[in-house]
N, C-alpha and C. Protein backbone atom coordinates (compact mmCIF):
# COMPACT_ATOMS: atom_id res chain seq x y z
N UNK A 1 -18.70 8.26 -19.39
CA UNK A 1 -19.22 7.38 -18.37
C UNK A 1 -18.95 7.95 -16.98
N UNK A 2 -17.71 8.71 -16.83
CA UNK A 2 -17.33 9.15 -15.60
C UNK A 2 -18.52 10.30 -15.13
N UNK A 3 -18.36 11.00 -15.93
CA UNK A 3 -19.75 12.27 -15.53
C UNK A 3 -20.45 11.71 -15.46
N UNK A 4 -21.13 10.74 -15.97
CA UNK A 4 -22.75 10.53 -16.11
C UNK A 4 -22.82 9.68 -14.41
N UNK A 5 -21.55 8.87 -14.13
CA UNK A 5 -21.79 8.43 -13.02
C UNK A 5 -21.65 9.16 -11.81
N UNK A 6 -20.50 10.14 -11.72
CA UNK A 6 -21.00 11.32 -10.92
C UNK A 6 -22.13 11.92 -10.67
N UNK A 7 -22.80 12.67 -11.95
CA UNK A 7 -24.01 13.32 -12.17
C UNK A 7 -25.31 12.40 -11.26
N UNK A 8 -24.89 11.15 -11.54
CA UNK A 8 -25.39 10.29 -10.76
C UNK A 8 -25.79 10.37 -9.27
N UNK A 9 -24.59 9.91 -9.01
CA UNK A 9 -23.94 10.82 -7.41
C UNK A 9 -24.22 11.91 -6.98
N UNK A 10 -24.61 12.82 -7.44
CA UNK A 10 -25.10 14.27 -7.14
C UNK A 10 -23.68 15.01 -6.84
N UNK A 11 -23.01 14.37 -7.61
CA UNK A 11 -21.46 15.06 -6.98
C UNK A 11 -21.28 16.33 -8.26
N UNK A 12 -21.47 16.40 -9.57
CA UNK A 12 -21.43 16.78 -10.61
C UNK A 12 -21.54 18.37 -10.54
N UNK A 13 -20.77 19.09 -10.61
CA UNK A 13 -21.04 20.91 -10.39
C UNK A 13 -20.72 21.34 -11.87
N UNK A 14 -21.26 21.98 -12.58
CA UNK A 14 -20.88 22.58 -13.86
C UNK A 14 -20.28 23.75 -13.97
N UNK A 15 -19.77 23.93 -15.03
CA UNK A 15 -18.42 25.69 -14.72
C UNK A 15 -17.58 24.96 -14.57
N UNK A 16 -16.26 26.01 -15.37
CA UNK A 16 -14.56 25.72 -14.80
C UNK A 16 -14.47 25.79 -13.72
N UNK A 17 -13.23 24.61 -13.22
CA UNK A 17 -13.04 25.08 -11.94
C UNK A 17 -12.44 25.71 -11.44
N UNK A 18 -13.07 26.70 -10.48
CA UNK A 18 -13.03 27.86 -9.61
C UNK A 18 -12.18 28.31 -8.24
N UNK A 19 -10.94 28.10 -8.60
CA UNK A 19 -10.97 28.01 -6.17
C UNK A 19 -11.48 28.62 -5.74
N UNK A 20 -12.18 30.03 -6.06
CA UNK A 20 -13.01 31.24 -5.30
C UNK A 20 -14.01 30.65 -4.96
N UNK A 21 -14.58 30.08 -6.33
CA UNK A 21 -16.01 29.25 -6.00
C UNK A 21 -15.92 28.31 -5.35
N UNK A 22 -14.93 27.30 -4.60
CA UNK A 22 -15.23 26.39 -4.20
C UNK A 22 -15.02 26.59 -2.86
N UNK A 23 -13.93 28.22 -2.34
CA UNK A 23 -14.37 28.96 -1.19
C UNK A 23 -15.57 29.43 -1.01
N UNK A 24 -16.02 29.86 -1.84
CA UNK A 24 -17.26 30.73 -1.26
C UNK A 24 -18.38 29.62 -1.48
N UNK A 25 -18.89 29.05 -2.23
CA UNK A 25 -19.97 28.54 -2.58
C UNK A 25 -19.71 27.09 -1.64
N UNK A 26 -20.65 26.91 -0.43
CA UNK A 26 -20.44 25.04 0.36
C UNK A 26 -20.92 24.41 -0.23
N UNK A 27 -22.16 24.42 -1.13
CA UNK A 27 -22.53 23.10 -2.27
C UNK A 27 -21.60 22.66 -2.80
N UNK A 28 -20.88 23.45 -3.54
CA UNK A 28 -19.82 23.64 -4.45
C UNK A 28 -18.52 23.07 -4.24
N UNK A 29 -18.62 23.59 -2.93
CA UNK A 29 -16.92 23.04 -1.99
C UNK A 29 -17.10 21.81 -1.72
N UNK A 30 -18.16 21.65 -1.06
CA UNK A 30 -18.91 19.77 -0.98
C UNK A 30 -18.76 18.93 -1.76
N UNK A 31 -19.37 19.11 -2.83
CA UNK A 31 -19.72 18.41 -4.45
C UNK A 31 -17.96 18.31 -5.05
N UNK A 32 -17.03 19.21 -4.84
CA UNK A 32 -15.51 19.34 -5.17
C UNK A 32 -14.80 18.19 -4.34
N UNK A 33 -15.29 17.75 -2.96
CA UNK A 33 -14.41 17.05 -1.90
C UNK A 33 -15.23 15.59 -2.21
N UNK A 34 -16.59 15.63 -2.95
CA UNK A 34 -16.83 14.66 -3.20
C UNK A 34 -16.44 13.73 -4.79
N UNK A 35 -16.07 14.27 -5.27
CA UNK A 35 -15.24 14.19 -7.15
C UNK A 35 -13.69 13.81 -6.65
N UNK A 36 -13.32 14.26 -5.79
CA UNK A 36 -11.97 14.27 -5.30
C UNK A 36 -12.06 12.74 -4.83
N UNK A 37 -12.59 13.06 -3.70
CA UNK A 37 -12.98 11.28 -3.25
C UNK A 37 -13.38 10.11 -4.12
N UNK A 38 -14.25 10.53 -5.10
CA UNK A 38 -14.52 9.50 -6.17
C UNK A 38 -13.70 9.04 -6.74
N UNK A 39 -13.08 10.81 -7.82
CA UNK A 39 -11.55 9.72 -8.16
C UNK A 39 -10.65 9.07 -7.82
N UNK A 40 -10.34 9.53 -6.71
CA UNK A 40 -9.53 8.81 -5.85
C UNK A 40 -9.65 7.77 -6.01
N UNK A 41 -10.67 6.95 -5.39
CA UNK A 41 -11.03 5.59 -5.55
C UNK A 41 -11.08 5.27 -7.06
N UNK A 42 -11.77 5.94 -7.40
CA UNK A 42 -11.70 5.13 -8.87
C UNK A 42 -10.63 4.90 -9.53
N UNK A 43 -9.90 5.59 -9.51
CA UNK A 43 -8.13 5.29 -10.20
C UNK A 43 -7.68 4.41 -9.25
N UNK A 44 -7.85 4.40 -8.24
CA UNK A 44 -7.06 2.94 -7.29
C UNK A 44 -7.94 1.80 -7.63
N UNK A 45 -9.21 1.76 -7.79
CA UNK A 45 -10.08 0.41 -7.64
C UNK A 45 -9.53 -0.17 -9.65
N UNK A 46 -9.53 0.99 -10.13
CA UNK A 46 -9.52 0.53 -11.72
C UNK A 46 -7.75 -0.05 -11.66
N UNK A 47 -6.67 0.71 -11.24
CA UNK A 47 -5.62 -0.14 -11.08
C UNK A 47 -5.37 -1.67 -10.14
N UNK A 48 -6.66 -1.73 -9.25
CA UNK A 48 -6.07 -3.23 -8.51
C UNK A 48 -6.99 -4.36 -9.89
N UNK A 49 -7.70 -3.68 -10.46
CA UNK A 49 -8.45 -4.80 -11.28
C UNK A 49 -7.78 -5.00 -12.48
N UNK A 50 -7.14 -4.15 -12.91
CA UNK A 50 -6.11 -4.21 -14.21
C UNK A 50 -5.56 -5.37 -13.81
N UNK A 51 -5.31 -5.60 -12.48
CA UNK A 51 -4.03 -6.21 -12.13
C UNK A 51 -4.02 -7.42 -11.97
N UNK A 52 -5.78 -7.43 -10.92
CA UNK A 52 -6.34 -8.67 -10.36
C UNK A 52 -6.82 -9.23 -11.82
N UNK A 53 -6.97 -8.71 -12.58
CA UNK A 53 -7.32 -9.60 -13.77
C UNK A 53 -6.79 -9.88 -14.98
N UNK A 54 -5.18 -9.38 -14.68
CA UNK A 54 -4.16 -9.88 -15.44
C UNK A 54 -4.24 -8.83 -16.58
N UNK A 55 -4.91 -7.85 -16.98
CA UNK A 55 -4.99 -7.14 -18.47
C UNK A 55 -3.70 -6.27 -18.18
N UNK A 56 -2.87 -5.98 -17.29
CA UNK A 56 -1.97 -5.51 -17.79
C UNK A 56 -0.69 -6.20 -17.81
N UNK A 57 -0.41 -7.82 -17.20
CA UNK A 57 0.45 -8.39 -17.91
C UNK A 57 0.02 -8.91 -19.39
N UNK A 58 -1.18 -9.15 -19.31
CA UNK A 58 -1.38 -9.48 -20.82
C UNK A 58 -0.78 -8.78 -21.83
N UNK A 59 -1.44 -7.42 -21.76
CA UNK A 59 -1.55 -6.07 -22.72
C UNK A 59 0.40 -5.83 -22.59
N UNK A 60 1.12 -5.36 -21.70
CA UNK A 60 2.42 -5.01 -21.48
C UNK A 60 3.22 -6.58 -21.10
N UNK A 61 2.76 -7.46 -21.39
CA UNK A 61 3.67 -8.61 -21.27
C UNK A 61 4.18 -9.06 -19.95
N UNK A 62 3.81 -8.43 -19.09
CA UNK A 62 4.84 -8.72 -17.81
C UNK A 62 3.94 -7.73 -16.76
N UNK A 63 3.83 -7.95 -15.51
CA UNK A 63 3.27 -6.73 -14.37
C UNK A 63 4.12 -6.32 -14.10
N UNK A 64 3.59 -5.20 -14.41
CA UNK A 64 4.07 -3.30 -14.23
C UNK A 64 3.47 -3.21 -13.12
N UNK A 65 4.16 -1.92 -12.43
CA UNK A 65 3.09 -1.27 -11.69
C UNK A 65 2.35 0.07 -12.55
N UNK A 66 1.21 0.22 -11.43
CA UNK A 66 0.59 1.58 -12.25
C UNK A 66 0.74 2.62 -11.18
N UNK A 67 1.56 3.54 -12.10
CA UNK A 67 2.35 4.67 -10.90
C UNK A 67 0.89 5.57 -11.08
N UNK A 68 0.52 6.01 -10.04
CA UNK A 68 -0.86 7.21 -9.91
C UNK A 68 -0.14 8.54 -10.29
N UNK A 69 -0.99 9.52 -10.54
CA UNK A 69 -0.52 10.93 -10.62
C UNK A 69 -1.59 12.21 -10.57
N UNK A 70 -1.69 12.77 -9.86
CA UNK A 70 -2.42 13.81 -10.05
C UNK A 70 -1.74 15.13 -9.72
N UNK A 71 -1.71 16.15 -10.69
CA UNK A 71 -0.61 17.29 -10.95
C UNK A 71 -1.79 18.15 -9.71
N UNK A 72 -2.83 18.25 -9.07
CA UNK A 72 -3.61 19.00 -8.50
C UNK A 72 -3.18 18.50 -7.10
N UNK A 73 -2.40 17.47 -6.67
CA UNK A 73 -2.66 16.99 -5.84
C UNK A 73 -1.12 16.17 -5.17
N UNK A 74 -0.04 17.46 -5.46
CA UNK A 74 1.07 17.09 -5.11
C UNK A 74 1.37 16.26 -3.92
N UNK A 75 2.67 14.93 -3.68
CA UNK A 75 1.88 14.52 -2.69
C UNK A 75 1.05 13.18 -2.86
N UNK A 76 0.15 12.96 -3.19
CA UNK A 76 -0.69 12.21 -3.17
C UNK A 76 -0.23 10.52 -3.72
N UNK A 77 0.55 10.85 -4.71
CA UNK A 77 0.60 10.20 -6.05
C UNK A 77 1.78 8.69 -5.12
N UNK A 78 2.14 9.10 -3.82
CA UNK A 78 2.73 8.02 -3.61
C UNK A 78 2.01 7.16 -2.57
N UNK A 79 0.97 7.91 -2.07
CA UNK A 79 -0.07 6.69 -1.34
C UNK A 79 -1.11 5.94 -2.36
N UNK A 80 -1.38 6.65 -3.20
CA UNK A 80 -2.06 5.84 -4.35
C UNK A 80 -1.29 5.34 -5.25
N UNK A 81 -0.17 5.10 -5.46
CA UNK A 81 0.29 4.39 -6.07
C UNK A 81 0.66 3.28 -5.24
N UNK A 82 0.90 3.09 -4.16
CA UNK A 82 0.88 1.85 -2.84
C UNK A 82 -0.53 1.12 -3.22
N UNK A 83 -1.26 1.97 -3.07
CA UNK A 83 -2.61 1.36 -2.72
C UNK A 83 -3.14 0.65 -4.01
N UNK A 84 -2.98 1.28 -5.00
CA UNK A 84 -2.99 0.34 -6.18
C UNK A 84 -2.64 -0.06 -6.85
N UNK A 85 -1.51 -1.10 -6.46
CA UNK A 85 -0.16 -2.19 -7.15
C UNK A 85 -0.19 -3.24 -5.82
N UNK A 86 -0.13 -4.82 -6.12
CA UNK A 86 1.04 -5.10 -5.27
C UNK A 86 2.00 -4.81 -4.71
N UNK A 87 2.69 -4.74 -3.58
CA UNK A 87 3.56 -4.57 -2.90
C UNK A 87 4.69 -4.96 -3.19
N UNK A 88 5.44 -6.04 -4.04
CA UNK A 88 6.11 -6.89 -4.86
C UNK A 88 6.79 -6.19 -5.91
N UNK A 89 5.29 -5.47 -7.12
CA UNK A 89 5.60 -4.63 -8.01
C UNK A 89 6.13 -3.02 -7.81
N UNK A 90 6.04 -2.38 -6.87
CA UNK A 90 6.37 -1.65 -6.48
C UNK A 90 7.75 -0.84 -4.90
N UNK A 91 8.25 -2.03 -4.93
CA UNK A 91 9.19 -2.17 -4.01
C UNK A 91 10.42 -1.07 -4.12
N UNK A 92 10.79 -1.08 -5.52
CA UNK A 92 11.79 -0.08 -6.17
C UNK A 92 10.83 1.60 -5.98
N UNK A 93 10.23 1.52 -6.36
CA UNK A 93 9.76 3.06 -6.01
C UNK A 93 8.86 3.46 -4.67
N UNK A 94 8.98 2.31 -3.66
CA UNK A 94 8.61 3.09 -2.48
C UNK A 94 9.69 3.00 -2.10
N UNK A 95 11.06 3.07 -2.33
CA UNK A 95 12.47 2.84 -1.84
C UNK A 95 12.92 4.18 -2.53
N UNK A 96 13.08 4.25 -3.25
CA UNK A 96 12.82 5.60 -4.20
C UNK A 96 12.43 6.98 -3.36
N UNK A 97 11.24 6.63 -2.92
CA UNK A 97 10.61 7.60 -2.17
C UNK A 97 10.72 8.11 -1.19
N UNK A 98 11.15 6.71 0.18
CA UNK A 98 11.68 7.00 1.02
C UNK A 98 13.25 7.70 0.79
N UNK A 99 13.95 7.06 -0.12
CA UNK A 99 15.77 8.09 -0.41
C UNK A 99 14.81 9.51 -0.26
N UNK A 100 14.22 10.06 -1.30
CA UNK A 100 13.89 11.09 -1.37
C UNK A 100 12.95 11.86 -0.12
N UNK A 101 12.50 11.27 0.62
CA UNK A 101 11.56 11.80 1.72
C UNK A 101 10.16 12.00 1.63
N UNK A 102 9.70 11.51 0.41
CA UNK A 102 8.23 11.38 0.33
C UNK A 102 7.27 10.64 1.65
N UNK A 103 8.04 9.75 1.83
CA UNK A 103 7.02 8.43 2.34
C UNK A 103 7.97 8.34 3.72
């Protein structure tokens, strides 16, 4: 579903990915900053609805937060994980973060 909705988007580039290619080629580099951006959102919009609609206290009994992660994108994983949890559920690990100097 994810490709097909990209492909959609005109965001969709085919081939492994490349860093040469996504230096040299600007379609390429474009279409890369635009997948980036998509997911982005999409892993934050799909965690506030888990949330806003209760399937993950249901499913795990209790609200969790949903910690984000992207290994491409060191860094990242603690503004998206803010952005998609309550503030409530996640109190212990932006405290966490700040000890450590992330945030």
């Amino acid at each position: 579903m994810y490709v097909e909705e990209v492909r959609a988007l005109g965001a969709w580039y085919d081939g492994a990915f490349d860093p040469d290619r996504v230096l040299r080629d600007e379609d390429t580099a474009a279409r890369a900053g635009l997948l980036r951006a998509h997911f982005r959102d999409a892993v934050i919009d799909l965690a506030r609805h888990l949330h806003a609609d209760g399937v993950i206290e249901r499913v795990l009994g209790r609200p969790l937060p949903v910690v984000v992660f992207d290994m491409a994108r060191p860094g990242w994983e603690a503004h998206a994980t803010e952005a998609a949890n309550p503030p409530e559920l996640i109190e212990d690990f932006t405290a966490w973060l700040r000890a450590v100097g992330e945030i």
